[in-house]
N, C-alpha and C. Protein backbone atom coordinates (compact mmCIF):
# COMPACT_ATOMS: atom_id res chain seq x y z
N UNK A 1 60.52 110.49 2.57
CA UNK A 1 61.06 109.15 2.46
C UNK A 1 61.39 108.80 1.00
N UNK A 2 60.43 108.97 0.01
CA UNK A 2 60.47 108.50 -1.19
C UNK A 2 61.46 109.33 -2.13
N UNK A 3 61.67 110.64 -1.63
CA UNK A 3 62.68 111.84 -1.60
C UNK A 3 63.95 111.20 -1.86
N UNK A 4 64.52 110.49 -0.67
CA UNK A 4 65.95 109.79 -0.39
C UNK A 4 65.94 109.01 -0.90
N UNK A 5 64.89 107.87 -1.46
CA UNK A 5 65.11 106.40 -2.14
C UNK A 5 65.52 106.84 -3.46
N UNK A 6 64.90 107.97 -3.80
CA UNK A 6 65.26 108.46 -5.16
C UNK A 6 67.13 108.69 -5.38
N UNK A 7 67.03 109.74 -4.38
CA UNK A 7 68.43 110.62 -4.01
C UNK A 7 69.25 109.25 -4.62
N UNK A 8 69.05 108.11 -3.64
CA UNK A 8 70.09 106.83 -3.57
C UNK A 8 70.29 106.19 -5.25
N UNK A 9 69.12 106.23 -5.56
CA UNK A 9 69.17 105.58 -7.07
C UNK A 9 69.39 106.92 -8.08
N UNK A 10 69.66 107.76 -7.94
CA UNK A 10 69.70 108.58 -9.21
C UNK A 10 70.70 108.60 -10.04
N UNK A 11 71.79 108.33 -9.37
CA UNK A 11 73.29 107.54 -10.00
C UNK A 11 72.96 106.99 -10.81
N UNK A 12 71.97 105.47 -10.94
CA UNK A 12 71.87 104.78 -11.49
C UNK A 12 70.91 105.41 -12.74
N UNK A 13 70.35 106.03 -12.41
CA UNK A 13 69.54 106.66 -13.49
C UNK A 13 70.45 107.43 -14.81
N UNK A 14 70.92 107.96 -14.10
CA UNK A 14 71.83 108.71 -14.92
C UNK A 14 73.10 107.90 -15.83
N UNK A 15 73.14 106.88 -15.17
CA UNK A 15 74.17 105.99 -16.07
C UNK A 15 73.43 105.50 -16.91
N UNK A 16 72.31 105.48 -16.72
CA UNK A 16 71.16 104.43 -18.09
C UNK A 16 71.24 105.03 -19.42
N UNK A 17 70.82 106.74 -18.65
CA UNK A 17 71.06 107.43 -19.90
C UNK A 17 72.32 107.84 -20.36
N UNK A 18 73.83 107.28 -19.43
CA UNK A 18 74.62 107.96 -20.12
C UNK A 18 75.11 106.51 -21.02
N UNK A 19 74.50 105.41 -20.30
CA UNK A 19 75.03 103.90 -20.85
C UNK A 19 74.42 104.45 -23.17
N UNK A 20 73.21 104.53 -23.06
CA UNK A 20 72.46 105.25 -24.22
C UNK A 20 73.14 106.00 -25.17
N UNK A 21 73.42 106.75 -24.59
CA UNK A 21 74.54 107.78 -25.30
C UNK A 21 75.68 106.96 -25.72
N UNK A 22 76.49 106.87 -24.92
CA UNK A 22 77.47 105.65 -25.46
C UNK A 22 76.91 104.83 -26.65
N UNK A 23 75.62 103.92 -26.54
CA UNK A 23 75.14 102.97 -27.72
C UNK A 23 75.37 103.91 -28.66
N UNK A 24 74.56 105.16 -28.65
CA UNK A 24 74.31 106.26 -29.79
C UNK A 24 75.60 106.23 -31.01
N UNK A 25 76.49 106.25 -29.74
CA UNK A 25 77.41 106.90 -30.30
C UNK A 25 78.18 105.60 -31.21
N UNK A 26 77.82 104.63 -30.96
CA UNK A 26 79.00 103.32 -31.18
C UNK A 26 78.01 102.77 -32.80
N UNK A 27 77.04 103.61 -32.87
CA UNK A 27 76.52 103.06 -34.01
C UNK A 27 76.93 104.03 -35.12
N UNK A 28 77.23 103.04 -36.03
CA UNK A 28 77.88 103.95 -37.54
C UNK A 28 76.94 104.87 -38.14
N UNK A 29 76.57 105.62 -38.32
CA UNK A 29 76.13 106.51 -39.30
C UNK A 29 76.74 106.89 -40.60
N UNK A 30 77.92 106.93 -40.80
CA UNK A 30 78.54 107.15 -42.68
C UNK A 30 79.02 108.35 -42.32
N UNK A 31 79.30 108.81 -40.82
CA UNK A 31 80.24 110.00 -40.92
C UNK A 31 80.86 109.11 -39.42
N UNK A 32 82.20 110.09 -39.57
CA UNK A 32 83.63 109.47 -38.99
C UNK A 32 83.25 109.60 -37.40
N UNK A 33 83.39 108.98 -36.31
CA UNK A 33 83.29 109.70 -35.24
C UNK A 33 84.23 108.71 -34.34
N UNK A 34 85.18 109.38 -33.55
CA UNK A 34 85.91 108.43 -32.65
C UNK A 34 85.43 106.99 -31.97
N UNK A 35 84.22 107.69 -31.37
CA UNK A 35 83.45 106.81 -30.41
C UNK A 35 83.06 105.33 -30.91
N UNK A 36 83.08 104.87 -32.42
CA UNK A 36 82.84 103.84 -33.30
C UNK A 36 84.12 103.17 -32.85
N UNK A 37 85.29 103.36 -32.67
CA UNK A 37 86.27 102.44 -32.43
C UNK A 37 86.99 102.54 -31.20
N UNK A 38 86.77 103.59 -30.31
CA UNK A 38 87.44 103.54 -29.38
C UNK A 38 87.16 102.43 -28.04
N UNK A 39 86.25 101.40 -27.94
CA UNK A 39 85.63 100.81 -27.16
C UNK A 39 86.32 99.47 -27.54
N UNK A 40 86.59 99.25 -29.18
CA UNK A 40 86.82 97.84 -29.32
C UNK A 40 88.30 97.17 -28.89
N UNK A 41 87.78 96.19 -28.47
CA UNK A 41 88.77 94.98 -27.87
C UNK A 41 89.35 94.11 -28.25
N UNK A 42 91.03 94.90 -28.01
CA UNK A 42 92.07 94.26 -29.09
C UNK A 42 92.96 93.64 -27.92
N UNK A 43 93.50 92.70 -28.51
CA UNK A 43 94.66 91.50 -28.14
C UNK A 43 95.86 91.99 -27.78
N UNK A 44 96.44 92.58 -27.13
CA UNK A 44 97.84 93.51 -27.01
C UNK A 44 98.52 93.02 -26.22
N UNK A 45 99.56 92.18 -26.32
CA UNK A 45 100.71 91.55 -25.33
C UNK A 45 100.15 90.56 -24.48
N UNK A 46 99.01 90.01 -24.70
CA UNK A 46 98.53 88.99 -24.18
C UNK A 46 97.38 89.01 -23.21
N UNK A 47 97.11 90.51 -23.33
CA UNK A 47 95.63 91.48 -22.61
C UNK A 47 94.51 91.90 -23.55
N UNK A 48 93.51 91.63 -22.86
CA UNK A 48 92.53 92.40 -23.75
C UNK A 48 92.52 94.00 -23.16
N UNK A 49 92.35 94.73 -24.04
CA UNK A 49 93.06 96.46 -23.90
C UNK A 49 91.59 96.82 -25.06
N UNK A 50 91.16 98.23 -24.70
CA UNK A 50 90.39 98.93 -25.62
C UNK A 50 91.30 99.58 -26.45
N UNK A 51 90.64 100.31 -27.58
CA UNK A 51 92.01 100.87 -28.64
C UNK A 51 91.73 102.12 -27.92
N UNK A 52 91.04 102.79 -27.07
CA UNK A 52 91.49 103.88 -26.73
C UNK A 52 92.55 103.98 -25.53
N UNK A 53 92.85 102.82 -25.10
CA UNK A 53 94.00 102.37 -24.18
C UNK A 53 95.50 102.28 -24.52
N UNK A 54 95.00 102.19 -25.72
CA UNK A 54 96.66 101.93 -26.73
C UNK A 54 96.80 102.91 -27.32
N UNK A 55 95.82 103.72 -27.76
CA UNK A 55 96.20 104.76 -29.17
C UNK A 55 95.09 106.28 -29.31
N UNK A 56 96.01 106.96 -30.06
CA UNK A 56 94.94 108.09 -29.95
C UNK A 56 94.29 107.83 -30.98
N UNK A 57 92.89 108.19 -31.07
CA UNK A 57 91.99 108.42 -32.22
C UNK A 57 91.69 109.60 -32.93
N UNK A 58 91.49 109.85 -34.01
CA UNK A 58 91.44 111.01 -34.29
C UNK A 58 90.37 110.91 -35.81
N UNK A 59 89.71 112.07 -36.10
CA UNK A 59 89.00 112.12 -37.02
C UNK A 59 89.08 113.53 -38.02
N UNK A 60 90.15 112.95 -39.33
CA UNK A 60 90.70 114.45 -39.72
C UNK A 60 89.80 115.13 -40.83
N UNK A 61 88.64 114.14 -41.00
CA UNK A 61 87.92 114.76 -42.35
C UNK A 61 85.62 113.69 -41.45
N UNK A 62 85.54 114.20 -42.30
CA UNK A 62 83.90 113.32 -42.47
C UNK A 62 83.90 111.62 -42.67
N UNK A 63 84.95 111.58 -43.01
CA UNK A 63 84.90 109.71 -43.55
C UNK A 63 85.84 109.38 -43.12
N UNK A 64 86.77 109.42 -42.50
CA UNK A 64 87.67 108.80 -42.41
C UNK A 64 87.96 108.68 -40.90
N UNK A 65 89.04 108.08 -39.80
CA UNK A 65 89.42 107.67 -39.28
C UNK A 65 90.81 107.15 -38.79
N UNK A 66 91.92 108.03 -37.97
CA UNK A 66 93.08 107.38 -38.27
C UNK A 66 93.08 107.38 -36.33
N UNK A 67 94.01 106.21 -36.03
CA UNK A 67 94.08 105.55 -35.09
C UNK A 67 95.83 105.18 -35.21
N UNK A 68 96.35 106.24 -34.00
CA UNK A 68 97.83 106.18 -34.10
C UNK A 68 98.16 105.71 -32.51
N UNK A 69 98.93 104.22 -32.81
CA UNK A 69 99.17 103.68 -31.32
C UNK A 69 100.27 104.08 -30.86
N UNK A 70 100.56 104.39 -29.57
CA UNK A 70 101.33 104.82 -28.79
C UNK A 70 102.75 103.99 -28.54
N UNK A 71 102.31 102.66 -29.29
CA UNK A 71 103.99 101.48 -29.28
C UNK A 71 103.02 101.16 -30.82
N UNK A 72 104.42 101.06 -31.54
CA UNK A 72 103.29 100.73 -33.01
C UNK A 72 103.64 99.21 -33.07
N UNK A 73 104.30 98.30 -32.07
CA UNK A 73 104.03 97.21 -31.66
C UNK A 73 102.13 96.86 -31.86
N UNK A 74 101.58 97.69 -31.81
CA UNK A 74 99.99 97.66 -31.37
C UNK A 74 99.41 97.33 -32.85
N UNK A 75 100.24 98.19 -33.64
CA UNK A 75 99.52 98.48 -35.11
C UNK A 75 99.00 97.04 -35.87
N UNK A 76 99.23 95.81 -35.55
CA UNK A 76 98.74 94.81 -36.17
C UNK A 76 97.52 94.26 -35.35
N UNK A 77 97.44 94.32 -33.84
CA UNK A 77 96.52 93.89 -32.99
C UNK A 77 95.43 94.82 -33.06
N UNK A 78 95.78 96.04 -33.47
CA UNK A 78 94.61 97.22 -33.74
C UNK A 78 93.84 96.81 -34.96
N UNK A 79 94.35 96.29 -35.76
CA UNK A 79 93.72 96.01 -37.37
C UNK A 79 93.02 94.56 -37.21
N UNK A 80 93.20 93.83 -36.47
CA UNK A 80 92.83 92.93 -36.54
C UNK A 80 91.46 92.71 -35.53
N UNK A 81 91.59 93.72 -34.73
CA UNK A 81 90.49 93.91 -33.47
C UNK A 81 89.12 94.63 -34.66
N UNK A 82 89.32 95.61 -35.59
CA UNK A 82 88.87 96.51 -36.13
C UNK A 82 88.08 95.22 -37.43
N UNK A 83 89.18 94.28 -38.02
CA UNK A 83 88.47 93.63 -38.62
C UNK A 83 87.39 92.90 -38.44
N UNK A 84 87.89 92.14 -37.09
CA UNK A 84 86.54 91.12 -36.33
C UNK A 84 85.60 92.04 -35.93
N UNK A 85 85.52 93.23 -35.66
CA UNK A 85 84.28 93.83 -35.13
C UNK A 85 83.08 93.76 -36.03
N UNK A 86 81.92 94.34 -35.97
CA UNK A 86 80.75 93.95 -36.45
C UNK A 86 80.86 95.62 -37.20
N UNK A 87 81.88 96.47 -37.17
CA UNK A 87 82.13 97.82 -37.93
C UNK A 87 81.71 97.46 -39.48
N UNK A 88 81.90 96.00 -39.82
CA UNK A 88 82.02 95.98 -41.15
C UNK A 88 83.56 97.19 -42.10
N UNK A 89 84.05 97.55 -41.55
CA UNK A 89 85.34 98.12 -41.97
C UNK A 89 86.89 97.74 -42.31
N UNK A 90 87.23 98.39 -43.09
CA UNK A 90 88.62 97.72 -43.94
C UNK A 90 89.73 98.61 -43.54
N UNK A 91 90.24 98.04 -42.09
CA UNK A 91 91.22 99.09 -41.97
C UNK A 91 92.57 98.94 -42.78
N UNK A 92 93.43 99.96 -42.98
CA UNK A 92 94.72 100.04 -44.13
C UNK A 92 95.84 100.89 -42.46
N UNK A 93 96.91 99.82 -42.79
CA UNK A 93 97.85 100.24 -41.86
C UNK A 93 99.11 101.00 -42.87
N UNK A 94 99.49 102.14 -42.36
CA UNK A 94 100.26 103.02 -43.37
C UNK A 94 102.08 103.02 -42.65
N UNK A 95 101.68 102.07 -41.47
CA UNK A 95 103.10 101.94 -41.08
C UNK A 95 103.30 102.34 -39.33
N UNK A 96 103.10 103.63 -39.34
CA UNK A 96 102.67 104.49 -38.09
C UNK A 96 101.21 104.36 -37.58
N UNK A 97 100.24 104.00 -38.43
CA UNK A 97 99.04 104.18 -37.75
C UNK A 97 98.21 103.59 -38.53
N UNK A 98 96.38 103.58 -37.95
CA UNK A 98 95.54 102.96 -39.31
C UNK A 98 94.85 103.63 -39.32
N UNK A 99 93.84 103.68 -40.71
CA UNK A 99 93.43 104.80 -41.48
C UNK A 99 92.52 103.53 -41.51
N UNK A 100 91.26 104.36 -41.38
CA UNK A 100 89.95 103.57 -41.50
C UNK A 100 88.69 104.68 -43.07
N UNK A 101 88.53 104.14 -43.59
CA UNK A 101 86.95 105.37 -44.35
C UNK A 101 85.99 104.67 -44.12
N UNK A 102 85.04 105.36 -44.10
CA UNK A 102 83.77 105.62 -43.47
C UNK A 102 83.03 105.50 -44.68
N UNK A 103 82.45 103.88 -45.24
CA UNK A 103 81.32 104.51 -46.39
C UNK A 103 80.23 104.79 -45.82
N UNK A 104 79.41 105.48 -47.13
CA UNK A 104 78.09 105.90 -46.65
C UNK A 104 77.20 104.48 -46.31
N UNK A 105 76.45 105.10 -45.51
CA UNK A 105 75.46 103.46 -45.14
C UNK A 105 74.10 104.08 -46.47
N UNK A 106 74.10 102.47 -46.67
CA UNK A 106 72.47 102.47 -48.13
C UNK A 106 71.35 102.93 -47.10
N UNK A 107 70.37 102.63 -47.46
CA UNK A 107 68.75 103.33 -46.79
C UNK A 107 68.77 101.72 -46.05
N UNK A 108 68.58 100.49 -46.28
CA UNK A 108 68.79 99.73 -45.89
C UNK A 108 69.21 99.61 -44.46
N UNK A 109 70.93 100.03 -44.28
CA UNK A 109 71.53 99.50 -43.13
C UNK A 109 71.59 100.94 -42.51
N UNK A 110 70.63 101.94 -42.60
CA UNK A 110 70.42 103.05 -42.28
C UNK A 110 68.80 102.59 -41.31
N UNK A 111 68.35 101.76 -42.19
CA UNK A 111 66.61 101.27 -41.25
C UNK A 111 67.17 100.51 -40.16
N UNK A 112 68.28 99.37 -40.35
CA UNK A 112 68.53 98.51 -39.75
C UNK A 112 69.39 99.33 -38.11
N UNK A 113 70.45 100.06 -38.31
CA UNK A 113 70.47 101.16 -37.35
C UNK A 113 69.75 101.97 -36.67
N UNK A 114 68.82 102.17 -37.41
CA UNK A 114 67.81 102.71 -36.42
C UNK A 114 66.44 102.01 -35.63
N UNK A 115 66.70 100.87 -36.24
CA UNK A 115 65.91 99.94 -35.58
C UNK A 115 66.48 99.12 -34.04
N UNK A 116 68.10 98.91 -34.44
CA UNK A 116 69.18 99.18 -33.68
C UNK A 116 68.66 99.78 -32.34
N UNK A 117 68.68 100.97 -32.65
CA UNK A 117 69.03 101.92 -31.52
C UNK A 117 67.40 102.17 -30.95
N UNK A 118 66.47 101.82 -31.30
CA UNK A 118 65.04 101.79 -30.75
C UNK A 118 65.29 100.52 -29.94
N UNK A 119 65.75 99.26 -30.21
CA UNK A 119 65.84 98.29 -29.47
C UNK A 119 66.70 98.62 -28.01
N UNK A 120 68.10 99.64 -28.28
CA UNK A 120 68.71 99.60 -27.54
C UNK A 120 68.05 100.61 -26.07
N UNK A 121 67.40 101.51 -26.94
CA UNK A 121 66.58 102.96 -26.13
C UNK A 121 65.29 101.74 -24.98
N UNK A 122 64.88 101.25 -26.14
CA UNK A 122 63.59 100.14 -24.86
C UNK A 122 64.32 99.06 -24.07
N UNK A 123 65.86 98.91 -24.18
CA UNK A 123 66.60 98.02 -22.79
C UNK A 123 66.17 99.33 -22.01
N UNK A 124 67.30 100.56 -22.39
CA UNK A 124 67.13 101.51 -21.24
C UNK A 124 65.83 102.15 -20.29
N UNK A 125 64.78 101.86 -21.19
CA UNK A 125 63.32 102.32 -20.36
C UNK A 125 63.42 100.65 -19.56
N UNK A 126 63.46 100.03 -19.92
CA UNK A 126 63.07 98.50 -18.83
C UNK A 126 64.05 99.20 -17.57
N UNK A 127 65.14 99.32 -17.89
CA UNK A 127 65.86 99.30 -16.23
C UNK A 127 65.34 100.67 -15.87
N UNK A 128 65.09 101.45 -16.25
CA UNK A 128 64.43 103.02 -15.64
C UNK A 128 62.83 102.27 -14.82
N UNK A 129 62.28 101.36 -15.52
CA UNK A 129 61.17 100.91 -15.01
C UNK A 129 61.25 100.22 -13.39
N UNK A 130 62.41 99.08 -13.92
CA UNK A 130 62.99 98.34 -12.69
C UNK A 130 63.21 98.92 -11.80
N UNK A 131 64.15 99.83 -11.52
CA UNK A 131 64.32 100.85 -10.59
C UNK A 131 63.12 101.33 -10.45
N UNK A 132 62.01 102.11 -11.19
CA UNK A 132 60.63 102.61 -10.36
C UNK A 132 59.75 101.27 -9.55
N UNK A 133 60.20 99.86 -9.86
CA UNK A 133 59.59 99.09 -9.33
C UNK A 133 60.26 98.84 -8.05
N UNK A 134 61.15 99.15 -8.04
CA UNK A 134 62.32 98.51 -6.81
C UNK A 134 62.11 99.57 -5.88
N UNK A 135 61.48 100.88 -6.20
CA UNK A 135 61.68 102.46 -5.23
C UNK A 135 59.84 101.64 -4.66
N UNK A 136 59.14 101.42 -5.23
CA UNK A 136 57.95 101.46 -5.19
C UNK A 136 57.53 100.51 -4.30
N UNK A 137 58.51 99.84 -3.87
CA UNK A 137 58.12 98.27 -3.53
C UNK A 137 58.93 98.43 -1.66
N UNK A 138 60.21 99.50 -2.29
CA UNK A 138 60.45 99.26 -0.65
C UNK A 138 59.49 100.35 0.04
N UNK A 139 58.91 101.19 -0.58
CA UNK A 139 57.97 102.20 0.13
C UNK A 139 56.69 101.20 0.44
N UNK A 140 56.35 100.07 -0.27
CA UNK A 140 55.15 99.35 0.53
C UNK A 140 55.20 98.68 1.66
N UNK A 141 56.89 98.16 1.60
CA UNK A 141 57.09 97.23 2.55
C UNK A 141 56.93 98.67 4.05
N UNK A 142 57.53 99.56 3.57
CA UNK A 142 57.50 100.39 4.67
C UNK A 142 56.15 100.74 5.15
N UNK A 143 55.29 100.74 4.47
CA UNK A 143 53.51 100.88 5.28
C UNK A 143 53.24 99.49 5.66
N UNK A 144 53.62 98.68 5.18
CA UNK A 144 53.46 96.80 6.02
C UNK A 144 54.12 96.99 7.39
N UNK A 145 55.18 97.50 7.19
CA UNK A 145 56.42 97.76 8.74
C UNK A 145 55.86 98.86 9.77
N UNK A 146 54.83 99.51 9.05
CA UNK A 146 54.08 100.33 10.03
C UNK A 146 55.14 101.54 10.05
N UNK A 147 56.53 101.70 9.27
CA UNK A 147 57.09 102.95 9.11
C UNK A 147 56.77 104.26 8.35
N UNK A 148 55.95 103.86 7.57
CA UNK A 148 55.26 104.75 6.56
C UNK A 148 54.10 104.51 6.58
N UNK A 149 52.93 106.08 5.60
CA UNK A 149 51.59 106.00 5.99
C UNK A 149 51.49 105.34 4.12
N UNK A 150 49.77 105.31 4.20
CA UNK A 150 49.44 104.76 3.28
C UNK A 150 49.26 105.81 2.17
N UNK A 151 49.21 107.26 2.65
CA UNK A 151 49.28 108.08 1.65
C UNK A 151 50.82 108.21 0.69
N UNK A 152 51.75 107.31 1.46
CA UNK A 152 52.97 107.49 0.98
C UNK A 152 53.13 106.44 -0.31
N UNK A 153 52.29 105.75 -0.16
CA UNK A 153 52.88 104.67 -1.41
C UNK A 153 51.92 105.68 -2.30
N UNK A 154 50.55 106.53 -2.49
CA UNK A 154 50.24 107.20 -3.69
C UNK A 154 51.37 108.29 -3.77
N UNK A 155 51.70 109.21 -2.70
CA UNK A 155 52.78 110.22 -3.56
C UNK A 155 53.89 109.75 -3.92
N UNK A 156 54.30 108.36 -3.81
CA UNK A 156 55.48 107.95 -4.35
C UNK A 156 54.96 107.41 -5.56
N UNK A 157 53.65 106.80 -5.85
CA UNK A 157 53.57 106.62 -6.79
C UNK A 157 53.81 107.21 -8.20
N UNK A 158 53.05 108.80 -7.57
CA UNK A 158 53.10 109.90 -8.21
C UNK A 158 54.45 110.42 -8.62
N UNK A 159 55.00 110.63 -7.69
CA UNK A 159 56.54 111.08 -7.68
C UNK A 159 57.54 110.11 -9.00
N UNK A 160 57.49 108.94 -8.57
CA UNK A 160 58.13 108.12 -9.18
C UNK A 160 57.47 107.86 -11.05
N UNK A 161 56.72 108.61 -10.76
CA UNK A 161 56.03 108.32 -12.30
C UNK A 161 56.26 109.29 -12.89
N UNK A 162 56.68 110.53 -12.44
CA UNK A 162 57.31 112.28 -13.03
C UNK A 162 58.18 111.52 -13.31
N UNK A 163 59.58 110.78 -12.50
CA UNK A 163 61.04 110.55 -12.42
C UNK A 163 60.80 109.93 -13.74
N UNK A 164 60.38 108.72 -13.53
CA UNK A 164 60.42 108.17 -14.99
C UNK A 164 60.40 108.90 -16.86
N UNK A 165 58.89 109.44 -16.44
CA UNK A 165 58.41 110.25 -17.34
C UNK A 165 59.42 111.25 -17.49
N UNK A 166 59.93 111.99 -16.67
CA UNK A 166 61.76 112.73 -17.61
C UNK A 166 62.84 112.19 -17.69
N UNK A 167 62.84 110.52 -17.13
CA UNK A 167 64.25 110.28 -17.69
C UNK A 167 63.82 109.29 -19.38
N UNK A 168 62.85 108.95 -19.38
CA UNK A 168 62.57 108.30 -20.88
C UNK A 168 62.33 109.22 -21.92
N UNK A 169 61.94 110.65 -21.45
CA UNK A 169 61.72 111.98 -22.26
C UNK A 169 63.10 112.02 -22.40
N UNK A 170 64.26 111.98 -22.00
CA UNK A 170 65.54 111.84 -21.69
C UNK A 170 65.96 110.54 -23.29
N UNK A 171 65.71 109.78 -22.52
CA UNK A 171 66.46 108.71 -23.62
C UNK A 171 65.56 108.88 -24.77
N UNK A 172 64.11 109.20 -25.03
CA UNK A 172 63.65 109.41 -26.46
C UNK A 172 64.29 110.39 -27.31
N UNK A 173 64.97 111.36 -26.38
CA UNK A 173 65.69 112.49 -27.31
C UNK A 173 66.91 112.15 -27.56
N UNK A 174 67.64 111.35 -27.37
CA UNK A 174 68.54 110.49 -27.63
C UNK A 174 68.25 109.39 -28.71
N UNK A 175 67.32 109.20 -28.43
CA UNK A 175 66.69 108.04 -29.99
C UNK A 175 66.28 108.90 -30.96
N UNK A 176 65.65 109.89 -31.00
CA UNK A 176 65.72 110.88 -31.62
C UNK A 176 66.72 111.69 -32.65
N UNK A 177 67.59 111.91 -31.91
CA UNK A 177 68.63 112.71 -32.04
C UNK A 177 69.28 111.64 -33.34
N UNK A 178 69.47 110.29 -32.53
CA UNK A 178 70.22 109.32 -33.82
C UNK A 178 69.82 109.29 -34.84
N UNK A 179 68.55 109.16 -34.55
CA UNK A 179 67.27 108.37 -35.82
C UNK A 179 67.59 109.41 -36.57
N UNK A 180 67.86 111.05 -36.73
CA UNK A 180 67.63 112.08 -37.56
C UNK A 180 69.08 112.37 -38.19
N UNK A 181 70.30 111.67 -37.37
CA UNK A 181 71.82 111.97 -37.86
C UNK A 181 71.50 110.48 -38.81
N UNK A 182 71.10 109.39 -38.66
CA UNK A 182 71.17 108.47 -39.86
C UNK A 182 70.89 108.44 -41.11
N UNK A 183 69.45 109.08 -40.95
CA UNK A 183 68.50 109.50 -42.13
C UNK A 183 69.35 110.79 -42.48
N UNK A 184 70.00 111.61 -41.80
CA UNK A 184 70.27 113.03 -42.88
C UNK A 184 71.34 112.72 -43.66
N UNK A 185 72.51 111.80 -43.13
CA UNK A 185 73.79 111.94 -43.56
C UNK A 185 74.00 111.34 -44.91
């Protein structure tokens, strides 16, 4: 029983940690990486559009950033999406496209990022939790309903406490992984 409740939610599991990855990735570190701008939400003909909707991204060196839109109609709504973001970045439009650099982050907004991304890693254990509360809860109702035995709410207990325990082993190596690209770069 507790087998299939899993089966049903594991989707969701897996988006937690892929939601994670995504954060990972959207936080600056002081080296260039697409994923920092391709999410943000620019003004384009009277739509809100991501810039990876409008334009290719590309990253031709460690610092830098160039972002070439596909109608260069785009090229002013792209710079201006890039300014309001919380990137803290100065994009330069060269005509055809924009060219973003990448400074280094101080030790400072290097703590503050990684403090960042510990906050963002403990949203993702709460909903990994939620879900073990939500698997846990319809397996009781099922020994109240007389459909299930009472040994089933301990091996689900059990069960559901492995699941957890490798998907937060999961997102710590992901907090991990950041915490050590901030501090090295």
């Amino acid at each position: 029983m507790i087998e299939q409740l899993i089966k049903q939610r594991q989707s969701d599991l897996d988006e937690i940690v892929a939601w994670l990855k995504g954060e990972a990735a959207a936080i600056r570190t002081g080296r260039a990486n697409p994923d920092m701008v391709t999410d943000i939400v620019i003004d384009y003909l009277g739509s809100p559009l991501r810039i990876k909707e409008v334009a290719a991204v590309s990253t031709p060196n460690a610092r830098s950033i160039v972002i070439q839109p596909w109608d260069k109609g785009a090229l002013s709504a792209i710079e201006k999406g890039i300014r309001e973001s919380p990137l803290q970045l100065s994009p330069v439009v060269d005509g055809v496209a924009v060219r973003l650099t990448v400074p280094s982050l101080t030790q400072e907004r290097r703590q503050e990022y990684s403090k960042l991304m510990g906050t963002k890693t403990e949203e993702a254990r709460i909903h990994v939790r939620h879900i073990r509360e939500e698997l846990l809860k319809k397996v009781q109702t099922a020994v109240k309903e007389k459909t299930a035995r009472e040994d089933d709410v301990h091996r689900a207990k059990d069960r559901l406490q492995k699941l957890v325990d490798e998907y937060n082993g999961k997102l710590e190596d992901i907090l991990k992984r950041k915490e050590a690209e901030l501090m090295s770069v």
